[in-house]
Structures are given as C-alpha cells and as structure tokens.
Protein backbone atom coordinates (compact mmCIF):
# COMPACT_ATOMS: atom_id res chain seq x y z
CA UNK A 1 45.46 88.10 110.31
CA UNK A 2 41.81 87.32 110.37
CA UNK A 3 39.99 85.43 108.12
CA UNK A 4 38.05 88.19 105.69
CA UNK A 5 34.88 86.79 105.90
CA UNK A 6 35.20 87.30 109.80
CA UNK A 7 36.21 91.23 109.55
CA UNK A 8 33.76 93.67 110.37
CA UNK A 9 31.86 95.09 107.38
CA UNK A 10 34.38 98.12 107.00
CA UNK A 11 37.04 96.00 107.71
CA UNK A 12 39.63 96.18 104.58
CA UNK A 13 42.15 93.52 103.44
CA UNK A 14 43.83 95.61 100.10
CA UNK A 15 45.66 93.92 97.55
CA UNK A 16 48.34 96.18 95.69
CA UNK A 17 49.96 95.95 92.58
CA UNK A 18 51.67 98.02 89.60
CA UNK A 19 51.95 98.08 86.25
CA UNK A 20 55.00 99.81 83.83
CA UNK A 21 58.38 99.82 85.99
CA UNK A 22 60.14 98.72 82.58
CA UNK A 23 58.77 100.52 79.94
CA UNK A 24 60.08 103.67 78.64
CA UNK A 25 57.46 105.78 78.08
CA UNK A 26 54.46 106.33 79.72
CA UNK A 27 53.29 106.13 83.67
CA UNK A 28 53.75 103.92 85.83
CA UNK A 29 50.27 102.89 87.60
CA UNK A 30 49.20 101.08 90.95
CA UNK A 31 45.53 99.89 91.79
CA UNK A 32 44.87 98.61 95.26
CA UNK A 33 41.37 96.34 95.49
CA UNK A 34 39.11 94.93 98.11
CA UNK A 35 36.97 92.28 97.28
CA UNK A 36 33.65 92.04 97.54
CA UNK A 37 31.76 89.30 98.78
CA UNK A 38 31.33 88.07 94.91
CA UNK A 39 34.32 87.68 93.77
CA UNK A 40 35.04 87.36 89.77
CA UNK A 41 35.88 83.99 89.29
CA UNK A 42 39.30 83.17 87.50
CA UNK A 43 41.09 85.91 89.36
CA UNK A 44 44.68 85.23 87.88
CA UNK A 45 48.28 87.41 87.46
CA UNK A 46 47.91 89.76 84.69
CA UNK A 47 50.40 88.29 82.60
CA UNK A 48 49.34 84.51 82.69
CA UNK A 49 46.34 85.81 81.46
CA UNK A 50 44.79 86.73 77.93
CA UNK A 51 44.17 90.14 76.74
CA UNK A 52 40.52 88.98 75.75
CA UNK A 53 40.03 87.41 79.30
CA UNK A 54 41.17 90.40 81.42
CA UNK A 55 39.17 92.68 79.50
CA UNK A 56 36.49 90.43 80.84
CA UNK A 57 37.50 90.64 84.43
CA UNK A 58 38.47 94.41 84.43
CA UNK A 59 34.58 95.69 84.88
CA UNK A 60 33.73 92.63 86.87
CA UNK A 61 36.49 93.94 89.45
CA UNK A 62 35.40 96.84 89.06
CA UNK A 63 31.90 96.15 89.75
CA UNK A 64 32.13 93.94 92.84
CA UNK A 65 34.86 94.90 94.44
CA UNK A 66 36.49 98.41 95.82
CA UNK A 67 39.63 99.64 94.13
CA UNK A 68 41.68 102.56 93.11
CA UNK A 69 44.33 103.69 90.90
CA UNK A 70 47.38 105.60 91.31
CA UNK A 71 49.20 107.13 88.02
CA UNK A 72 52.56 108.87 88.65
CA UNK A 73 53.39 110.26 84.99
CA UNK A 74 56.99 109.80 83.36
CA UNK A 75 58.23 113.30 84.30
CA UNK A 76 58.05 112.67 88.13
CA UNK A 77 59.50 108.99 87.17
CA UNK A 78 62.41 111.11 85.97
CA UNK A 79 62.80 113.50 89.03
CA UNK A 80 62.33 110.99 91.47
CA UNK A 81 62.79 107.45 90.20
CA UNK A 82 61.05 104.58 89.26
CA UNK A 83 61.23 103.16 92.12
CA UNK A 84 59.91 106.21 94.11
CA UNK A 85 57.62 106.64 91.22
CA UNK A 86 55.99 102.99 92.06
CA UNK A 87 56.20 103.34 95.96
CA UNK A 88 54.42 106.92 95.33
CA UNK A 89 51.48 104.91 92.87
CA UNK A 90 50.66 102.33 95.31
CA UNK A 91 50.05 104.70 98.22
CA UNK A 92 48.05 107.19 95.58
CA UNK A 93 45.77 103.90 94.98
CA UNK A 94 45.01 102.72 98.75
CA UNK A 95 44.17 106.40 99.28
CA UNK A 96 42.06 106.42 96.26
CA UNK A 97 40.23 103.18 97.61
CA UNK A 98 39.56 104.66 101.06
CA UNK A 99 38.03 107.61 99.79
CA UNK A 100 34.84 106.47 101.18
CA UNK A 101 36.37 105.27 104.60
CA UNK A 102 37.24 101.91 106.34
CA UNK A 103 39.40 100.15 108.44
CA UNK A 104 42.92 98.95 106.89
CA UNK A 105 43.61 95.26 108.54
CA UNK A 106 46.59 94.82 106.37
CA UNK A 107 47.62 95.79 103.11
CA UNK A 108 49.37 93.00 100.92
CA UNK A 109 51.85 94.20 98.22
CA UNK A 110 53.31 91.86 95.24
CA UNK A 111 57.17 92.27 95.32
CA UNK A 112 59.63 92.20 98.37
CA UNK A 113 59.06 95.85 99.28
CA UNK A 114 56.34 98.14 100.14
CA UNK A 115 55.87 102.30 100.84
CA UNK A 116 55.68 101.58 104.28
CA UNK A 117 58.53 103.92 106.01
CA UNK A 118 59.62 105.33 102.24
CA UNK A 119 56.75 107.48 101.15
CA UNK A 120 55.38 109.81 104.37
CA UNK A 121 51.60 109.58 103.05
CA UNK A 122 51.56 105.88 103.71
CA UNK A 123 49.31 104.84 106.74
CA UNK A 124 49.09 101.60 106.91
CA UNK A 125 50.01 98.29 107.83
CA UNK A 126 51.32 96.35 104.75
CA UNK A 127 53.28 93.16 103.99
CA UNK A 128 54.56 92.61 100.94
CA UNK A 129 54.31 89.23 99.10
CA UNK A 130 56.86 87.92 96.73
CA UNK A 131 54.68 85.91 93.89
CA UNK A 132 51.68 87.80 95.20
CA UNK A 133 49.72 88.59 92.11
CA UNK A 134 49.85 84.95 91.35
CA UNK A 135 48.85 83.20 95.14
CA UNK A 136 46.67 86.31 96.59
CA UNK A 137 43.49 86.82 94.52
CA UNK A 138 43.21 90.36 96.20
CA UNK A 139 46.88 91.25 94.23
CA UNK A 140 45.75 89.50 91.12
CA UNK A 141 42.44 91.63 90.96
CA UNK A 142 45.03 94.59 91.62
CA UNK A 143 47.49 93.63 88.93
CA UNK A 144 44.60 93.41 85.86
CA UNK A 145 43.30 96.28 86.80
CA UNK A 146 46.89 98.09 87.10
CA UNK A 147 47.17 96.66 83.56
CA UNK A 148 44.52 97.18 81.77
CA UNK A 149 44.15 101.23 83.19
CA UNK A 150 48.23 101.88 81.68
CA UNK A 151 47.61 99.77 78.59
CA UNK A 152 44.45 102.28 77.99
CA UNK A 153 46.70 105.23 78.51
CA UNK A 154 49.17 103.75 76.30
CA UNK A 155 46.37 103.17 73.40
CA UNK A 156 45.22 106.71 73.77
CA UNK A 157 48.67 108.29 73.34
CA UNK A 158 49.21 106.40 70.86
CA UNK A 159 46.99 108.15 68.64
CA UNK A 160 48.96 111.38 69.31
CA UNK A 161 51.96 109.87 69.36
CA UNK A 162 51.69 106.65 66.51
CA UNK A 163 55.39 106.58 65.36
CA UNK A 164 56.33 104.27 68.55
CA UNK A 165 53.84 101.43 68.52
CA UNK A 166 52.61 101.92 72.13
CA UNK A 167 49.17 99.95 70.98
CA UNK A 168 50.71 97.49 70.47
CA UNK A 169 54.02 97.48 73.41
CA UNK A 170 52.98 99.36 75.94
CA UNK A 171 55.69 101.69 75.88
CA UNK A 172 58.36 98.81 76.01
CA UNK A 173 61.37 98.50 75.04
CA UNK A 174 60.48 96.35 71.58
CA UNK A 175 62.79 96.07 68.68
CA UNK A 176 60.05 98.44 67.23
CA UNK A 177 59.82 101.10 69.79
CA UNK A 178 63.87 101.24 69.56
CA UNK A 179 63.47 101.68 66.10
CA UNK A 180 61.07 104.70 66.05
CA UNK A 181 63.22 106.05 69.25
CA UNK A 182 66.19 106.30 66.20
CA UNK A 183 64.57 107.62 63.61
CA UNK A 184 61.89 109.83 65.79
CA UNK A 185 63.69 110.51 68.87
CA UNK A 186 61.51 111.16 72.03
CA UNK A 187 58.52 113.02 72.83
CA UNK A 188 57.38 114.24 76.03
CA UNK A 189 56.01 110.70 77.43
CA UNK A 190 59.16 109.19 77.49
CA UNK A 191 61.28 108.46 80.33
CA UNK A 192 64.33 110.11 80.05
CA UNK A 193 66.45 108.38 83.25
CA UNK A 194 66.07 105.50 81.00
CA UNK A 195 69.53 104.02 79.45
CA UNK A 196 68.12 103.87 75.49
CA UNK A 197 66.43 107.39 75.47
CA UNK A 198 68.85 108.85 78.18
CA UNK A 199 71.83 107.78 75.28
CA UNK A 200 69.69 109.27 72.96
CA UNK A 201 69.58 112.84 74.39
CA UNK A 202 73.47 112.85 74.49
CA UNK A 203 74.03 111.88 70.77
C-alpha cells in the first residue's frame, strides 16, 4: 500500500472502528476517519485513554481530519445481530465519510473481520487489523470518536431513562445496571437478544 503522504490528494486511507458490541442497551456505533495532514497528536485506543483527554481529541479529529459515523439502534441489533449490527455501522460510517467523494486505497478495520463480502453496500477494499486501534493512528482516531459519539447518546438517554445509570456505564452490564434491570425491567433501548434482559422477558 502506498505511503499516505504519496497518495493523490483524494486519495483515502480510512481507519474503522466501533463502539458498544457488549452493552445492553443502546446502539452500537462505527466512525471511519481520514487524517488530515495535521494530525492530533497523542492519537491513542479509546480505552487506554482518559475521559478528560479524549474529550480533548474528539473536536481536534474532528477538525483536521474527515470522518463519519454509523449508528445502528438496539432494535435492528435485535432483528439482525450484533454482529450484523456492527458490520452494518462500519459500512454506514465509510459511506458517511465519502459523502463528499474520493478514492478508497484501502480501508483498515480493528478486529479480525470486516463487511467486506457480508454487508452488500460495502465497496471497498478493506483489511482488517487485529490490535488496530492501538498500532494504526487512523483506527485510534476512529475508535475515540466511535466512543465518545455512543457515550453522548448514552448521557442523553439517560435523562429519559435515569433508573439504569447509563451516564455513568454506558449501557453495560454493571452490577448497577443489573440492578435497575430487576427492579425496573427494560425500556425500549435495551437489547433484548441479550442473555440478562432476554431472561428477563421470560420471568
């Protein structure tokens, strides 16, 4: 693959990643970025890095580079699976990226797997990249921005939903979240394919 500073000006090397797979409520969201040609220095994984410091990187990305975001909510998780659900967020993100053209070169994907030859809108050559939002700053732009969009959507439900804690766990499974899931039960953003809310519904 070439060298990115050697590509043509619309010329696109896309890093891809998603956040949410294990959570049980909520989406689960993909953002695909190109850098710039200032990149934000102390472009990291998500989750080696502070909540204070990728706040601080979100807008740079944001700013200097070209991205998009995919969201597939927790209803289509449940009809088609998370899995699906991911695949189907990634490819949502690269198209949201291109809306303003450009020529894919290759599209690099944390994980072992991509949407390439499982979801019929993808178009483009990809390779995914086990440890990928740690070694490919493209991925690690991807993953805080991934991030930090479904931790925003978990804040705001939150406030319409405040029995589960979701401002503080994201939707996850916490000791507190399985707590409120008893004594609440589920509302409509959970996932209910998902083993604690799926026993739930049969009780």
């Amino acid at each position: 693959m070439p060298c990115p500073s050697m590509l043509p000006y619309n010329s696109l090397v896309i890093g891809v990643d998603e956040a949410g797979r294990g959570p049980l409520a909520g989406p689960v969201v993909a953002a695909a970025v190109a850098l710039g040609h200032q990149v934000p220095d102390g472009l990291a994984d998500s989750k080696v890095l502070s909540a204070r410091r990728r706040g601080v990187l979100d807008p740079a990305i944001r700013a200097t580079c070209r991205w998009g975001i995919g969201v597939v909510e927790a209803d289509e998780i449940d009809r088609i699976n998370i899995f699906a659900a991911t695949m189907k967020a990634m490819t949502l993100a690269v198209a949201a990226l291109l809306g303003d053209g450009g020529d894919v070169v290759m599209v690099l994907i944390d994980g072992n797997q991509t949407p390439q030859g499982r979801v019929a809108a993808w178009c483009w050559p990809a390779r995914a990249i086990v440890g990928g939002d740690a070694s490919e700053p493209a991925i690690s732009a991807a993953s805080i921005l991934a991030k930090q969009h479904r931790d925003a959507i978990m804040r705001n439900a939150a406030s319409q939903w405040p029995h589960y804690g979701w401002e503080r766990n994201a939707g996850y499974g916490t000791p507190e979240h399985l707590d409120a899931l008893q004594r609440h039960g589920p509302c409509p953003l959970h996932r209910r394919s998902f083993g604690p809310v799926a026993q739930l519904l049969l009780i």
